[in-house]
Protein backbone atom coordinates (compact mmCIF):
# COMPACT_ATOMS: atom_id res chain seq x y z
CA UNK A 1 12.07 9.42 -2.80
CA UNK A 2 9.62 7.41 -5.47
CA UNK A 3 6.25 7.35 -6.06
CA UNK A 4 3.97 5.23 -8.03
CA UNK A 5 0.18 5.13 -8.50
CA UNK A 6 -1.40 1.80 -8.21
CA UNK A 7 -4.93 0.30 -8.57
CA UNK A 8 -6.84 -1.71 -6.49
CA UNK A 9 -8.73 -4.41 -7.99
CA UNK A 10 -9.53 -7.06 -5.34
CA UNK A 11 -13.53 -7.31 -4.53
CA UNK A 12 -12.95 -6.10 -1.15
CA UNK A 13 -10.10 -3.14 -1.58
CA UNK A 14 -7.91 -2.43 1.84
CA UNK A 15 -10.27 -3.98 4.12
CA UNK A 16 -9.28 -6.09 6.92
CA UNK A 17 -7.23 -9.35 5.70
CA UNK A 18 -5.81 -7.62 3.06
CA UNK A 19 -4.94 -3.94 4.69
CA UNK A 20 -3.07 -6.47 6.91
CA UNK A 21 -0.97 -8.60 4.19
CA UNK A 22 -0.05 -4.69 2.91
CA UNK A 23 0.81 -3.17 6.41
CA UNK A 24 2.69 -6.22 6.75
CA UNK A 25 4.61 -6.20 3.04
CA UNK A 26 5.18 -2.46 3.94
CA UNK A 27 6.77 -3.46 8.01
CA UNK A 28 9.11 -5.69 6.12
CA UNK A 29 11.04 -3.05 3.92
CA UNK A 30 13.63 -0.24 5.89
CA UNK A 31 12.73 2.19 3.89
CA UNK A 32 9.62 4.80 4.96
CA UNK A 33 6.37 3.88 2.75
CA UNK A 34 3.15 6.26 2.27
CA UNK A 35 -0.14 5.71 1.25
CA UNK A 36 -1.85 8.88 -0.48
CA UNK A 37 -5.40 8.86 -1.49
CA UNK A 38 -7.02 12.20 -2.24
CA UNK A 39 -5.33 15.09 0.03
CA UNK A 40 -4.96 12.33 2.63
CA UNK A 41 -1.31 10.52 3.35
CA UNK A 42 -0.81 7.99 5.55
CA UNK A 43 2.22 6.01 7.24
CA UNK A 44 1.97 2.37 5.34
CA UNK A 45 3.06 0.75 8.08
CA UNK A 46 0.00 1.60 10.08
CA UNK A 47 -3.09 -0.54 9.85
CA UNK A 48 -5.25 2.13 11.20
CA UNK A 49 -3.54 4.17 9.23
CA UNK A 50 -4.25 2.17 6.04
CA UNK A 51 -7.97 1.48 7.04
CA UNK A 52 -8.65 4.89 7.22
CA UNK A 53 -8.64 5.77 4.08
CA UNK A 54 -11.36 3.36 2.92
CA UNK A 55 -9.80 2.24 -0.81
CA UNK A 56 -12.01 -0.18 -2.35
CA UNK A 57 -12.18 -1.80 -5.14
CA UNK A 58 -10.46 0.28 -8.24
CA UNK A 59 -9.51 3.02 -6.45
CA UNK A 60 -6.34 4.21 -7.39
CA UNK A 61 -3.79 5.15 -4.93
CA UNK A 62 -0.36 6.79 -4.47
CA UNK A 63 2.41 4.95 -2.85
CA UNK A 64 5.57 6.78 -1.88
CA UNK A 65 8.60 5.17 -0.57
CA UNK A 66 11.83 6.75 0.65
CA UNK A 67 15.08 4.66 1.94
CA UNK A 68 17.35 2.86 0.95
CA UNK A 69 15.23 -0.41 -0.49
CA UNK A 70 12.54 2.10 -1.86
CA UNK A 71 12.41 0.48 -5.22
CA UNK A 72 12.45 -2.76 -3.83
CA UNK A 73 9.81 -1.44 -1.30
CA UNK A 74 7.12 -0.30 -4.30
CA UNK A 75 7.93 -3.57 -6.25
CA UNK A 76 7.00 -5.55 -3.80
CA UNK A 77 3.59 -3.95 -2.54
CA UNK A 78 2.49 -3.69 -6.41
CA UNK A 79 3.27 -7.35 -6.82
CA UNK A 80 1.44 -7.98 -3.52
CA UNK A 81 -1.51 -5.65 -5.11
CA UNK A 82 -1.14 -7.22 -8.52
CA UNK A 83 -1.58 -10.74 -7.50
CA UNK A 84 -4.50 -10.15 -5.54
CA UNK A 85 -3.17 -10.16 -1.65
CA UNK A 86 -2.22 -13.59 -1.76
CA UNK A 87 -5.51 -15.06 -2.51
């Protein structure tokens, strides 16, 4: 298991289009992802479950992965987050 705090820096944070780009960078990796914000932790995988935490813009966030592509997992979803959500 592997964790990695992140930063959010797109205008509109994990809101709509791009909760849905994460959810589905996180549905394409084996390995089980998390999303922790505060004392909250949600499955990754789960756009209701992403939504409803409410991250906008430079919030930072946790992301834990565990499996066997975990590292992959986390460099991907940063890269995703980096590079602004495919915009």
């Amino acid at each position: 298991m592997i964790s990695r705090n992140i930063t959010i820096k797109n205008s509109v944070g994990l809101h709509a289009r791009p909760a849905t780009f994460f959810i589905q960078k996180a549905n394409s990796y084996k390995s089980s992802i998390w999303v922790e914000k505060d004392d909250r932790r949600v499955n990754a995988k789960s756009l209701l479950g992403v939504l409803s935490l409410g991250i906008t813009k430079d919030m930072t966030i946790t992301l834990i992965a565990d499996g066997v592509d975990e590292v992959d997992a986390l460099n991907g979803i940063e890269d995703l987050v980096t590079n602004g959500f495919n915009d």
